[in-house]
C-alpha atoms as a PDB file:
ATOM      1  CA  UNK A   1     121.251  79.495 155.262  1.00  0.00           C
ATOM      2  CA  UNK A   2     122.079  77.550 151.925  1.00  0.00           C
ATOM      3  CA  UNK A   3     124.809  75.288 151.978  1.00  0.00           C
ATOM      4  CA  UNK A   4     128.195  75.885 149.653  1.00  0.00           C
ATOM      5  CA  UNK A   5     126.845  73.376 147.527  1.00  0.00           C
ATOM      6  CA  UNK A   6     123.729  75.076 146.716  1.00  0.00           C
ATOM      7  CA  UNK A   7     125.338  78.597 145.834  1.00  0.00           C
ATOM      8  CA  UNK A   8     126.842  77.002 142.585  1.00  0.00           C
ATOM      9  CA  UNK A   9     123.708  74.740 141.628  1.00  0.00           C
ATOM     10  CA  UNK A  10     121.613  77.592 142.513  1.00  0.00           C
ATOM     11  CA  UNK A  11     123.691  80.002 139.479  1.00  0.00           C
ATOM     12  CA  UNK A  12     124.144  77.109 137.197  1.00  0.00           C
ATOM     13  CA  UNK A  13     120.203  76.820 136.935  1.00  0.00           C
ATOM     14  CA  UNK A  14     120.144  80.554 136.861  1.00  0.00           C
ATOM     15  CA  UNK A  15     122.560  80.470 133.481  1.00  0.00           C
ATOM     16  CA  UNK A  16     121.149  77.769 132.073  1.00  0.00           C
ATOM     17  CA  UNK A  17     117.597  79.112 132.422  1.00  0.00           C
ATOM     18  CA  UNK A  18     119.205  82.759 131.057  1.00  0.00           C
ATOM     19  CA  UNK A  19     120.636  81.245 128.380  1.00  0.00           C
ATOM     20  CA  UNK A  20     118.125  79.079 127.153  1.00  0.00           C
ATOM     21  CA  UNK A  21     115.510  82.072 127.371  1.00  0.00           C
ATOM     22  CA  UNK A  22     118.167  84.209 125.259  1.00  0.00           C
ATOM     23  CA  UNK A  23     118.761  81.353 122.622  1.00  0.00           C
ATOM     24  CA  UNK A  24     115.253  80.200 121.908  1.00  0.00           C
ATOM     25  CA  UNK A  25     114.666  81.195 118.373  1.00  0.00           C
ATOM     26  CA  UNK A  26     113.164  84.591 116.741  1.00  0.00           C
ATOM     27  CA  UNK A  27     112.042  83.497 113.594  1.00  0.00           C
ATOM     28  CA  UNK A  28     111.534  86.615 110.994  1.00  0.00           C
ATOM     29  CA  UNK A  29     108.697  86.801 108.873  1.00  0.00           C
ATOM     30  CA  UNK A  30     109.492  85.756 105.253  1.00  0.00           C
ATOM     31  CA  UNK A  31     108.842  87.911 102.656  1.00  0.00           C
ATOM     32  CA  UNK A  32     106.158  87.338 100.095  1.00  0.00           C
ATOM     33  CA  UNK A  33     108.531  86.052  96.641  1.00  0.00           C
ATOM     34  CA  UNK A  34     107.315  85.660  92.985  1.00  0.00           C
ATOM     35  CA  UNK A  35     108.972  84.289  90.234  1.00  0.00           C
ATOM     36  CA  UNK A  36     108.602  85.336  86.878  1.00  0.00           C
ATOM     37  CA  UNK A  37     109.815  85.230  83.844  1.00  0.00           C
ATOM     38  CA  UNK A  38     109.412  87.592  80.293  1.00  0.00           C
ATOM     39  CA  UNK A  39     107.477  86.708  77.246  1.00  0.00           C
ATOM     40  CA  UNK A  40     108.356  87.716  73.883  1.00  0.00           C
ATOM     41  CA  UNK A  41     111.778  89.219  74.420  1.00  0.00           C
ATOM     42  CA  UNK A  42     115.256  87.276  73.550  1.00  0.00           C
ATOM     43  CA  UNK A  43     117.386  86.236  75.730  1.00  0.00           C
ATOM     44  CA  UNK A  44     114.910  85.776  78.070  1.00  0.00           C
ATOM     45  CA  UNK A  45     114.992  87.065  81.509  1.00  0.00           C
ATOM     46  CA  UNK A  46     114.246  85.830  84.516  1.00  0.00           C
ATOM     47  CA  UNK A  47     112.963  87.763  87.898  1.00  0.00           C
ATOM     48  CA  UNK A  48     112.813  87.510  91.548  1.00  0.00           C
ATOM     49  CA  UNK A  49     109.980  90.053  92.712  1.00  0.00           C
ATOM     50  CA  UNK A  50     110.036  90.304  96.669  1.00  0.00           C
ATOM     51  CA  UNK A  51     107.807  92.515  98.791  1.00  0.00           C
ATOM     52  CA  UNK A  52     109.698  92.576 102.135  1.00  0.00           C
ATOM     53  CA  UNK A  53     107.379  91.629 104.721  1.00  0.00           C
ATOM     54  CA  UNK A  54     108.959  94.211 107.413  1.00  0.00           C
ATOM     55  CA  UNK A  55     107.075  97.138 105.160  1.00  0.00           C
ATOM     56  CA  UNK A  56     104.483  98.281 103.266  1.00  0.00           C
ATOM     57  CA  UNK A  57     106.125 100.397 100.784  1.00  0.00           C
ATOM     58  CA  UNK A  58     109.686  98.526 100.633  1.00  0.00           C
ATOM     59  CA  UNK A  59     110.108  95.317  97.844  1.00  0.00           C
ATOM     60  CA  UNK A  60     113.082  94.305  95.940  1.00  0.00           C
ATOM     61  CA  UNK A  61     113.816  92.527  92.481  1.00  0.00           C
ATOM     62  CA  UNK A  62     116.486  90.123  91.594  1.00  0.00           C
ATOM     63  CA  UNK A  63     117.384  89.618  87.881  1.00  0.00           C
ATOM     64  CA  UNK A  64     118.781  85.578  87.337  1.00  0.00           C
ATOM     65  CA  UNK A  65     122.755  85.832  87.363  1.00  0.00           C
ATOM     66  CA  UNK A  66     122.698  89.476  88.466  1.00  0.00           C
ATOM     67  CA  UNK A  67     125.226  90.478  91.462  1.00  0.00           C
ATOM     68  CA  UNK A  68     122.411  91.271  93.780  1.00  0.00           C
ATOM     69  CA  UNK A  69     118.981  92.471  94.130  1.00  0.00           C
ATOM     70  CA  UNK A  70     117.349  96.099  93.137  1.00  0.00           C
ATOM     71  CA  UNK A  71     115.794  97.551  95.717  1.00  0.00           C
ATOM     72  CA  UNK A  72     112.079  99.180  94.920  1.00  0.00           C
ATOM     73  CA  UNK A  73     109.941 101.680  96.499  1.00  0.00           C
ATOM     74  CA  UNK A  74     106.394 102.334  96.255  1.00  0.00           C
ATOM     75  CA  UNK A  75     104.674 104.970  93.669  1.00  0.00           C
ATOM     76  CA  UNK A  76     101.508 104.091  93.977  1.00  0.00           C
ATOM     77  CA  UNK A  77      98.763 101.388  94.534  1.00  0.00           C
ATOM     78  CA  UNK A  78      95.527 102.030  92.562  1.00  0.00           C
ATOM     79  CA  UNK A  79      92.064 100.051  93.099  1.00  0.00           C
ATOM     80  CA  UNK A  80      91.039  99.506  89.940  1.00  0.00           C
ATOM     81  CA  UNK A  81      87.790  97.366  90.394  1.00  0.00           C
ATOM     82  CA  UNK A  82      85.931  96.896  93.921  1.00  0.00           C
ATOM     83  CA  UNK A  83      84.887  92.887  94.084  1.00  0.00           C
ATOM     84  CA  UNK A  84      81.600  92.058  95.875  1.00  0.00           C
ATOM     85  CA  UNK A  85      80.697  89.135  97.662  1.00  0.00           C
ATOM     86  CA  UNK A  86      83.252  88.724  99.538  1.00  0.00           C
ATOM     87  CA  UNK A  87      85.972  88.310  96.745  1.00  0.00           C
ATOM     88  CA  UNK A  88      89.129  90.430  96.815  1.00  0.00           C
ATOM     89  CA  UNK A  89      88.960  94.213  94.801  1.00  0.00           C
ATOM     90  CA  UNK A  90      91.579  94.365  91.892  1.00  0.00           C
ATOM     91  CA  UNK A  91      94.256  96.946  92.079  1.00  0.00           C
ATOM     92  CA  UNK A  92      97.370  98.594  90.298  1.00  0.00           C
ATOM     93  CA  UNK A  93     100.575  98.156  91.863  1.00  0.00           C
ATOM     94  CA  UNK A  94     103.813 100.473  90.985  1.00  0.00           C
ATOM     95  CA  UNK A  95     106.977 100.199  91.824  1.00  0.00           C
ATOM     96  CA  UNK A  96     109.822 102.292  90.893  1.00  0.00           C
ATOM     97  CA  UNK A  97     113.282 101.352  91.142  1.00  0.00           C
ATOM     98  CA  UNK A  98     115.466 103.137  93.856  1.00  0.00           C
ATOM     99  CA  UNK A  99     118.283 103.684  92.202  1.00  0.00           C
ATOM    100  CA  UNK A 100     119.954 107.129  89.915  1.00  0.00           C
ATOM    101  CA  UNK A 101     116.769 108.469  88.881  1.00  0.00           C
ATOM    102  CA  UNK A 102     117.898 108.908  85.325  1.00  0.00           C
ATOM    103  CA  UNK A 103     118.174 105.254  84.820  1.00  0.00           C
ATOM    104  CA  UNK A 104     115.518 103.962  87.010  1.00  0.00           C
ATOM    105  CA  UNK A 105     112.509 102.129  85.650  1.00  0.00           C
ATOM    106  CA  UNK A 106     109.516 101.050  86.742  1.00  0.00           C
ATOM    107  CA  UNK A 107     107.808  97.488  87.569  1.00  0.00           C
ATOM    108  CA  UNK A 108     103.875  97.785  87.283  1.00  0.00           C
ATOM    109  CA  UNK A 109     101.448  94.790  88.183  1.00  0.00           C
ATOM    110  CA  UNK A 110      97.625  94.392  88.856  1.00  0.00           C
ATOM    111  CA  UNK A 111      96.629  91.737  90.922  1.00  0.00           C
ATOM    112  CA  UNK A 112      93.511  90.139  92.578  1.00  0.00           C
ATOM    113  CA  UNK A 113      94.350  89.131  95.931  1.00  0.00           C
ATOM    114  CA  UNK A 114      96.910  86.604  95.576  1.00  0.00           C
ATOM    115  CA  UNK A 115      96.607  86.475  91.374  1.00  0.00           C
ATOM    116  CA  UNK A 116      98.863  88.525  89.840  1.00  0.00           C
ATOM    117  CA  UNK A 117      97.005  89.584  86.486  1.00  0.00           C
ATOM    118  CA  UNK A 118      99.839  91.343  84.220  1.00  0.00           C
ATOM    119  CA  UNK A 119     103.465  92.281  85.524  1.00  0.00           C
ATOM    120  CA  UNK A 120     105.818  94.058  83.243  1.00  0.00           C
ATOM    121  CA  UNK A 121     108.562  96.488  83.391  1.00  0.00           C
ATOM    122  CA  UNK A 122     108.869  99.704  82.172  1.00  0.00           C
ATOM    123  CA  UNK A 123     112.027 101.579  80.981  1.00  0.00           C
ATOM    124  CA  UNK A 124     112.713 104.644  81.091  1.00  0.00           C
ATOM    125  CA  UNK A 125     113.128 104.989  77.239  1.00  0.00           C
ATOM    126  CA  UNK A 126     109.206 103.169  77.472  1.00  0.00           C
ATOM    127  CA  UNK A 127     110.156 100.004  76.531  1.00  0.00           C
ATOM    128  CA  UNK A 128     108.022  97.360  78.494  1.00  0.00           C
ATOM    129  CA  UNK A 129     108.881  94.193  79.113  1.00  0.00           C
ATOM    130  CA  UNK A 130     106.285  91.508  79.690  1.00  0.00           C
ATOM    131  CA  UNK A 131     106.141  89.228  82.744  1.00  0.00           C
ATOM    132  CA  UNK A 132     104.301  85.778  83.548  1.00  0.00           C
ATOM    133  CA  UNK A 133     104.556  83.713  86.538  1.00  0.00           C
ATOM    134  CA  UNK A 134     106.861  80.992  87.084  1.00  0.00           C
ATOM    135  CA  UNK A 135     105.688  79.240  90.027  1.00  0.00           C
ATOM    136  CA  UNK A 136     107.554  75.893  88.992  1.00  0.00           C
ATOM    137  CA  UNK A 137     110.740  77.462  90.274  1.00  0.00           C
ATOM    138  CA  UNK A 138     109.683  78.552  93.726  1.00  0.00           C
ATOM    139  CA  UNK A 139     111.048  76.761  96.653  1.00  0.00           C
ATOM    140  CA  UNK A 140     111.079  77.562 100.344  1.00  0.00           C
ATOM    141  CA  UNK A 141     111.067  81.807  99.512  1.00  0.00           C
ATOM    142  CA  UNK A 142     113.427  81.990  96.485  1.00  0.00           C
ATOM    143  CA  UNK A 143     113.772  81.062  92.844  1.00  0.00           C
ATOM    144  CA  UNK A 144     115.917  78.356  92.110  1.00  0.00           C
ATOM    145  CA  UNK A 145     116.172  78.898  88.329  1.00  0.00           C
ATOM    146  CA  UNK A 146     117.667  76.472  85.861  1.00  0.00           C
ATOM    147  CA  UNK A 147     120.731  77.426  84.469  1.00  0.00           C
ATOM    148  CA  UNK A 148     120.214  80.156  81.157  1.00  0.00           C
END
């Protein structure tokens, strides 16, 4: 039979070893961010393009000195050139924005693998804005932007 002393010792290690099994950290994925910024518009605009690494068809966009992000959902992803040798095919990305459809644009991109070839906007009225990478501003998963 265990002694009075060993009762308490006994559930002391038993919370400590619950607790430290419940605190040790869950570390979420991070989700894959681009920065970019437009060419040949004034003022110029700067863009935080997210695809949220919890889903396939879910991605977000943050304008610089907006109140928060857009949220996007997949139209459609296009293969527009197969790649041989082991290299990565080239495909059509678009993304519309999930918002009042009336006002809601669309963000279009082709990329090879990693390499984002062209990224641009496109409102609804067809006016496209241009986008180029801005990988200078990237830090740990977000654009730290200078200020406009």
């Amino acid at each position: 039979m265990p002694s009075s002393k060993e009762i308490p010792m006994k559930r002391g290690v038993a919370a400590m070893l619950f607790l430290i099994a419940t605190a040790l950290p869950v570390r979420a994925a991070q989700d894959n961010v681009r920065c970019l910024r437009s060419i040949g518009v004034e003022p110029l605009q700067r863009i935080q393009f997210g695809l949220r690494s919890n889903s396939d068809s879910s991605a977000y966009v943050l304008y610089q000195g907006s109140r928060g992000p857009i949220p996007l959902k997949l139209l459609k992803v296009t293969e527009l050139r197969r790649a041989g040798g082991g290299r990565p095919s080239e495909f059509e990305t678009q993304w519309m924005e999930a918002i009042a459809p009336e006002s809601a644009g669309r963000y279009v991109y082709t990329n090879e693998g990693a390499l984002i070839d062209d990224f641009q906007y496109i409102r609804n009225d067809g006016r496209i804005v241009q986008f180029v990478d801005d990988a200078d501003v990237l830090d740990a998963g977000t654009c730290l932007w200078p200020p406009p």
